[in-house]
N, C-alpha and C. Protein backbone atom coordinates (compact mmCIF):
# COMPACT_ATOMS: atom_id res chain seq x y z
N UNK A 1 -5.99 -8.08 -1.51
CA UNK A 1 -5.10 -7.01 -1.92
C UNK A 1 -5.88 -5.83 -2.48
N UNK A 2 -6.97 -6.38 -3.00
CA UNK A 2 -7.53 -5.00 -3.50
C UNK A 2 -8.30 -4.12 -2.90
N UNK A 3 -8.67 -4.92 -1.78
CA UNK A 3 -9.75 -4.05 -0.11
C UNK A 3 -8.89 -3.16 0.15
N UNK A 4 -7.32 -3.37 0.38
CA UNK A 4 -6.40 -2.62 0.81
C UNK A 4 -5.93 -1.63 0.10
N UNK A 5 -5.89 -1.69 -0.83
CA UNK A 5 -5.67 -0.54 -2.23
C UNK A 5 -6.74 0.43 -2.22
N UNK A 6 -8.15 -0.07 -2.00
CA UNK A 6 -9.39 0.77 -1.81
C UNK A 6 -9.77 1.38 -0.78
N UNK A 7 -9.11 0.44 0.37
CA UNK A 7 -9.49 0.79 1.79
C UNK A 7 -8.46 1.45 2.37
N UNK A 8 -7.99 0.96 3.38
CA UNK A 8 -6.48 0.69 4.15
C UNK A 8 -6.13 -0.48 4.57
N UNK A 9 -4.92 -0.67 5.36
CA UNK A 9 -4.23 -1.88 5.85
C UNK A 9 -5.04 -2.33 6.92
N UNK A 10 -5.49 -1.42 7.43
CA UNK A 10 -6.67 -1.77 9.11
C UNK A 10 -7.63 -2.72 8.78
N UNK A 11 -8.12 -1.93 8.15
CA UNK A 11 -9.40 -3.01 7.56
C UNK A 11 -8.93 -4.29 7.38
N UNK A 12 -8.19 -4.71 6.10
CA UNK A 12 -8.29 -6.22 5.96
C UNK A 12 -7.17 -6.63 7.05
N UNK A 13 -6.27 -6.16 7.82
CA UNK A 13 -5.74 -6.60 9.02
C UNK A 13 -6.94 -7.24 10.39
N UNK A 14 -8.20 -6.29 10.06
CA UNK A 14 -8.89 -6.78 11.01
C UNK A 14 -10.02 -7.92 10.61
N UNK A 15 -10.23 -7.80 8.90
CA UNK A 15 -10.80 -8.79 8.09
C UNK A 15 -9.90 -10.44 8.40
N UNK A 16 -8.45 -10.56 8.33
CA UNK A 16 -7.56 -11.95 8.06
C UNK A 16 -7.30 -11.66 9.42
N UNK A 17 -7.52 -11.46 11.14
CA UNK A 17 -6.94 -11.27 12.03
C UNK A 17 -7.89 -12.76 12.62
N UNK A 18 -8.65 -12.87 12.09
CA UNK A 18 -9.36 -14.24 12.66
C UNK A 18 -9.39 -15.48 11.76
N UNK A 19 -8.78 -15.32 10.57
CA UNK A 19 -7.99 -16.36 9.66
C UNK A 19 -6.57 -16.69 9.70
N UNK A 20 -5.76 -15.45 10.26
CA UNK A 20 -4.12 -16.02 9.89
C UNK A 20 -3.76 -16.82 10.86
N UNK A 21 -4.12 -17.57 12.00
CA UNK A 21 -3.16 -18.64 12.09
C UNK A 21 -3.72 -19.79 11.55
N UNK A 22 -4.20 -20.27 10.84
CA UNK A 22 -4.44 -21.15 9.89
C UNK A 22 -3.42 -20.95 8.78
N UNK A 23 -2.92 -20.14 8.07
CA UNK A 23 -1.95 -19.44 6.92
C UNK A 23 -1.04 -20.41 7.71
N UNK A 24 -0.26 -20.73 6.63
CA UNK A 24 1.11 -20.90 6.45
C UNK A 24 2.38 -19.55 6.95
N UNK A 25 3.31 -19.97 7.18
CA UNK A 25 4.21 -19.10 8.18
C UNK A 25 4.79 -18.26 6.96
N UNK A 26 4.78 -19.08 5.95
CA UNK A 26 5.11 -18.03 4.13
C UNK A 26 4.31 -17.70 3.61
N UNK A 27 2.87 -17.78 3.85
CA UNK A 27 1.80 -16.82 3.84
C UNK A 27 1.47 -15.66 4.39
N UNK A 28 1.99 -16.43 5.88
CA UNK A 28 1.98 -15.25 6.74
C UNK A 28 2.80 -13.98 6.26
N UNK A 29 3.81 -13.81 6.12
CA UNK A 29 4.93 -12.96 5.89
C UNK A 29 4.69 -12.51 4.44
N UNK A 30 4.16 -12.86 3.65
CA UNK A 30 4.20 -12.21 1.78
C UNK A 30 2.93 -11.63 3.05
N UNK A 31 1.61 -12.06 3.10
CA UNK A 31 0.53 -11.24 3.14
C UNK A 31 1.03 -9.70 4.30
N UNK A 32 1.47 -10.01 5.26
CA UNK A 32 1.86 -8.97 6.55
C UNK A 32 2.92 -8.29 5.33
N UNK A 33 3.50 -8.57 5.26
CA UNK A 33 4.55 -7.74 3.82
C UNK A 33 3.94 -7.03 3.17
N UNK A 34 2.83 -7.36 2.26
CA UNK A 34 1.85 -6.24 1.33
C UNK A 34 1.45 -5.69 2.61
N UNK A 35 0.70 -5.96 3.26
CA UNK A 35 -0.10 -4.99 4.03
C UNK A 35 0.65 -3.48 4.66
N UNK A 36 1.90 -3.98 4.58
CA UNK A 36 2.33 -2.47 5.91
C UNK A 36 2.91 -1.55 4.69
N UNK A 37 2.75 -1.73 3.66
CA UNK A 37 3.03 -0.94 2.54
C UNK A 37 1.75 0.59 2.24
N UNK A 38 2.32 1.46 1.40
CA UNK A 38 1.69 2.42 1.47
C UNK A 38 0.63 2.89 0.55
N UNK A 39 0.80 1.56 -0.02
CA UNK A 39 -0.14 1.90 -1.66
C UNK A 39 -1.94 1.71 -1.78
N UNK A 40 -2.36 2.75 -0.99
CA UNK A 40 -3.76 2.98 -1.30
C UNK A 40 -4.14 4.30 -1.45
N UNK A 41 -5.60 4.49 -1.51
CA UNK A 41 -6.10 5.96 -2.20
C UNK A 41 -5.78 6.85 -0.89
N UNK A 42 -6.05 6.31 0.74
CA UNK A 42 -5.44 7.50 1.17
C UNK A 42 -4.75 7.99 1.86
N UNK A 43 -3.56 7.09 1.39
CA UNK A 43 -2.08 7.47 1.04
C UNK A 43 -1.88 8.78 0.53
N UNK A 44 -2.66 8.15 -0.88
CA UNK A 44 -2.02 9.49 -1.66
C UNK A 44 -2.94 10.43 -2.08
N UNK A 45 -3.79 10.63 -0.87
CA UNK A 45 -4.59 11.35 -0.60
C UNK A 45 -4.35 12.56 0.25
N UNK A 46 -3.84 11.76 1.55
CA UNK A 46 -2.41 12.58 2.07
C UNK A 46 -1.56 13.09 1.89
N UNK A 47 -0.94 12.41 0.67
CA UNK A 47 0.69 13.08 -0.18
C UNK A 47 -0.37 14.58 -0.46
N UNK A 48 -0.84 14.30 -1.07
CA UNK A 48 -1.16 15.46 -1.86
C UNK A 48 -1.93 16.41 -1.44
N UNK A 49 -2.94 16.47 -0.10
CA UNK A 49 -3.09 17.68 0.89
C UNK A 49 -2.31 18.08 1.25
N UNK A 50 -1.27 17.69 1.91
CA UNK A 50 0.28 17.82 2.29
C UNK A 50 1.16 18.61 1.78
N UNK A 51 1.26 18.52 -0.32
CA UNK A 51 1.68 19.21 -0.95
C UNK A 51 1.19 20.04 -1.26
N UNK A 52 -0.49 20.45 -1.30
CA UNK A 52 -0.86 21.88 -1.68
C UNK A 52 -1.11 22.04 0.09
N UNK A 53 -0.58 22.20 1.08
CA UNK A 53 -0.43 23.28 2.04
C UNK A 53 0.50 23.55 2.49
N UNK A 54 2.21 23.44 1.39
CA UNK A 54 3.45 23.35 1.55
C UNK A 54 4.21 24.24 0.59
N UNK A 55 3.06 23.64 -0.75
CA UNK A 55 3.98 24.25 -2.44
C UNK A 55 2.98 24.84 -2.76
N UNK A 56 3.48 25.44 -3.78
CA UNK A 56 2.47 26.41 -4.78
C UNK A 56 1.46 25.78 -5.63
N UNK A 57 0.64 26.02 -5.89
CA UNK A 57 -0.55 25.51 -7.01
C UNK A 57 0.12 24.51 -8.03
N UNK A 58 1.12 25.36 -9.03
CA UNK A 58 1.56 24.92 -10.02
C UNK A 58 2.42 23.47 -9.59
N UNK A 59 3.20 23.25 -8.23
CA UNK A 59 3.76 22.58 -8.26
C UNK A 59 2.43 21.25 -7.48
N UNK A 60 2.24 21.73 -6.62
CA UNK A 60 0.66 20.98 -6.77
C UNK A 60 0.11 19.98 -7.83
N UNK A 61 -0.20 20.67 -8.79
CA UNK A 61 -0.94 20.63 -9.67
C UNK A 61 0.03 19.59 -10.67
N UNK A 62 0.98 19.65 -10.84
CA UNK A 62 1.70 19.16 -11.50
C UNK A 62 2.07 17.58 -10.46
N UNK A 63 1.86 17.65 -9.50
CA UNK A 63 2.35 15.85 -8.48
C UNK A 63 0.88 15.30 -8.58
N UNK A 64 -0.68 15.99 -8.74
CA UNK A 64 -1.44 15.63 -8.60
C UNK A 64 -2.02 15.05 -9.95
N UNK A 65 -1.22 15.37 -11.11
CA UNK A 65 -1.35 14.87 -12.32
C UNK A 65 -0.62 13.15 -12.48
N UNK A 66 -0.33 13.28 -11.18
CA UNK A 66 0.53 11.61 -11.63
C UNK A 66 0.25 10.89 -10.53
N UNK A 67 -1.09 10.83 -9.94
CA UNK A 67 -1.62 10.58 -9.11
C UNK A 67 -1.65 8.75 -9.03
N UNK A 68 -2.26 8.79 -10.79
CA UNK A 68 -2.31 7.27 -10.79
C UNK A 68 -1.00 6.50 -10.95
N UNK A 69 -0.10 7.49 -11.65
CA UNK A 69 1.58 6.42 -11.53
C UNK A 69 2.15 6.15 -10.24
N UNK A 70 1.50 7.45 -9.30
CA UNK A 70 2.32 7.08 -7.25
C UNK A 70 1.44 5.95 -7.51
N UNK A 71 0.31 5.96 -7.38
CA UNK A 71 -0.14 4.58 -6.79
C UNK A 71 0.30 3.54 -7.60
N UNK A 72 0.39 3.36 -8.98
CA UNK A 72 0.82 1.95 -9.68
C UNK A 72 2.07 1.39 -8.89
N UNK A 73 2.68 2.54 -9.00
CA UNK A 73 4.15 2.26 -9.12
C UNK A 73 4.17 2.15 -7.10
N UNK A 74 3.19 2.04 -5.95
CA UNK A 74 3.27 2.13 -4.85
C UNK A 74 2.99 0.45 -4.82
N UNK A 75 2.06 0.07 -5.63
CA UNK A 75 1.33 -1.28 -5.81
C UNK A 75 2.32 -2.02 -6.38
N UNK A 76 3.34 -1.70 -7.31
CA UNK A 76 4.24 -2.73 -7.97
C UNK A 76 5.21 -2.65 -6.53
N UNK A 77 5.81 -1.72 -5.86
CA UNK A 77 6.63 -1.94 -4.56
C UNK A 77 6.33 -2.55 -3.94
N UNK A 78 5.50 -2.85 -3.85
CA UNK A 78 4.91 -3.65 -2.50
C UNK A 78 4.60 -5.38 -2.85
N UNK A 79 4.24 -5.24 -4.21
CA UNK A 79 4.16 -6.74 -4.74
C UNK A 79 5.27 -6.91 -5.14
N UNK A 80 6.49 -6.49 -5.19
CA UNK A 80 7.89 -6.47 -5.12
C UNK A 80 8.67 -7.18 -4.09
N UNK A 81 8.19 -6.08 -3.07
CA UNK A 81 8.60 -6.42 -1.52
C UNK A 81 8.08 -8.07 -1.25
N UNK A 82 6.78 -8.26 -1.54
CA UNK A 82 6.25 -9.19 -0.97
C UNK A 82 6.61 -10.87 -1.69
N UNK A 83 7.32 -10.29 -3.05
CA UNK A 83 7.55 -11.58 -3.59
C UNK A 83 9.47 -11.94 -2.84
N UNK A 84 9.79 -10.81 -2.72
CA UNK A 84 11.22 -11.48 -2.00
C UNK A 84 11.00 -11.55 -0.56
N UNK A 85 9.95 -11.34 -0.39
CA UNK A 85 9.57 -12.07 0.95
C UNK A 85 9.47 -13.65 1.12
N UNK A 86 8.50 -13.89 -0.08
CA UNK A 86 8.04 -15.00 -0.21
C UNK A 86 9.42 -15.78 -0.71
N UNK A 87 10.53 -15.65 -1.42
CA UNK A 87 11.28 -16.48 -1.91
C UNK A 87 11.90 -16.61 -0.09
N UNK A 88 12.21 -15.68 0.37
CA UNK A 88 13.29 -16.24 1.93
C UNK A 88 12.48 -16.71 3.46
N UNK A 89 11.04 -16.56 2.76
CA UNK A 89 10.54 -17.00 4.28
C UNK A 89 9.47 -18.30 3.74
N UNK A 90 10.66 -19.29 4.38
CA UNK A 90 9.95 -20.88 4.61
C UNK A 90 9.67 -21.28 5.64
């Protein structure tokens, strides 16, 4: 989880692509669950080129100040997602 937070989804998709059928079928699904989520650096790396070649400085400047809450709060969604995954897929 944390390659993916640092990296992207590609990477450790192509890291566990020669381990997951060994996984469990409720492994399978929590892990594929975190992965297609959006919570890494460039994510919101993107958000925010995006917003300064759209908005003004100030408003810029002000989404790029909460840089680290998109991502917390991208990382708690997704370990969210992935735990009611895990309760319905047996």
């Amino acid at each position: 989880m944390a390659k993916k937070i640092v990296t992207n989804e590609f990477v450790v998709m192509g890291e566990i692509s020669k381990d997951i059928a060994s996984y469990t079928p409720h492994h399978r699904a929590v892990i594929t669950t975190f992965l297609i989520s959006f919570a890494n650096f460039s994510t919101i790396g993107m958000i925010i080129g995006t917003l300064k070649g759209i908005v003004d400085k100030k408003t810029s400047d002000f989404v790029s100040k909460y840089v680290p809450m998109m991502l917390l709060s991208g990382i708690l969604v997704s370990l969210l997602t992935a735990a009611f995954v895990g309760l319905f897929a047996w």
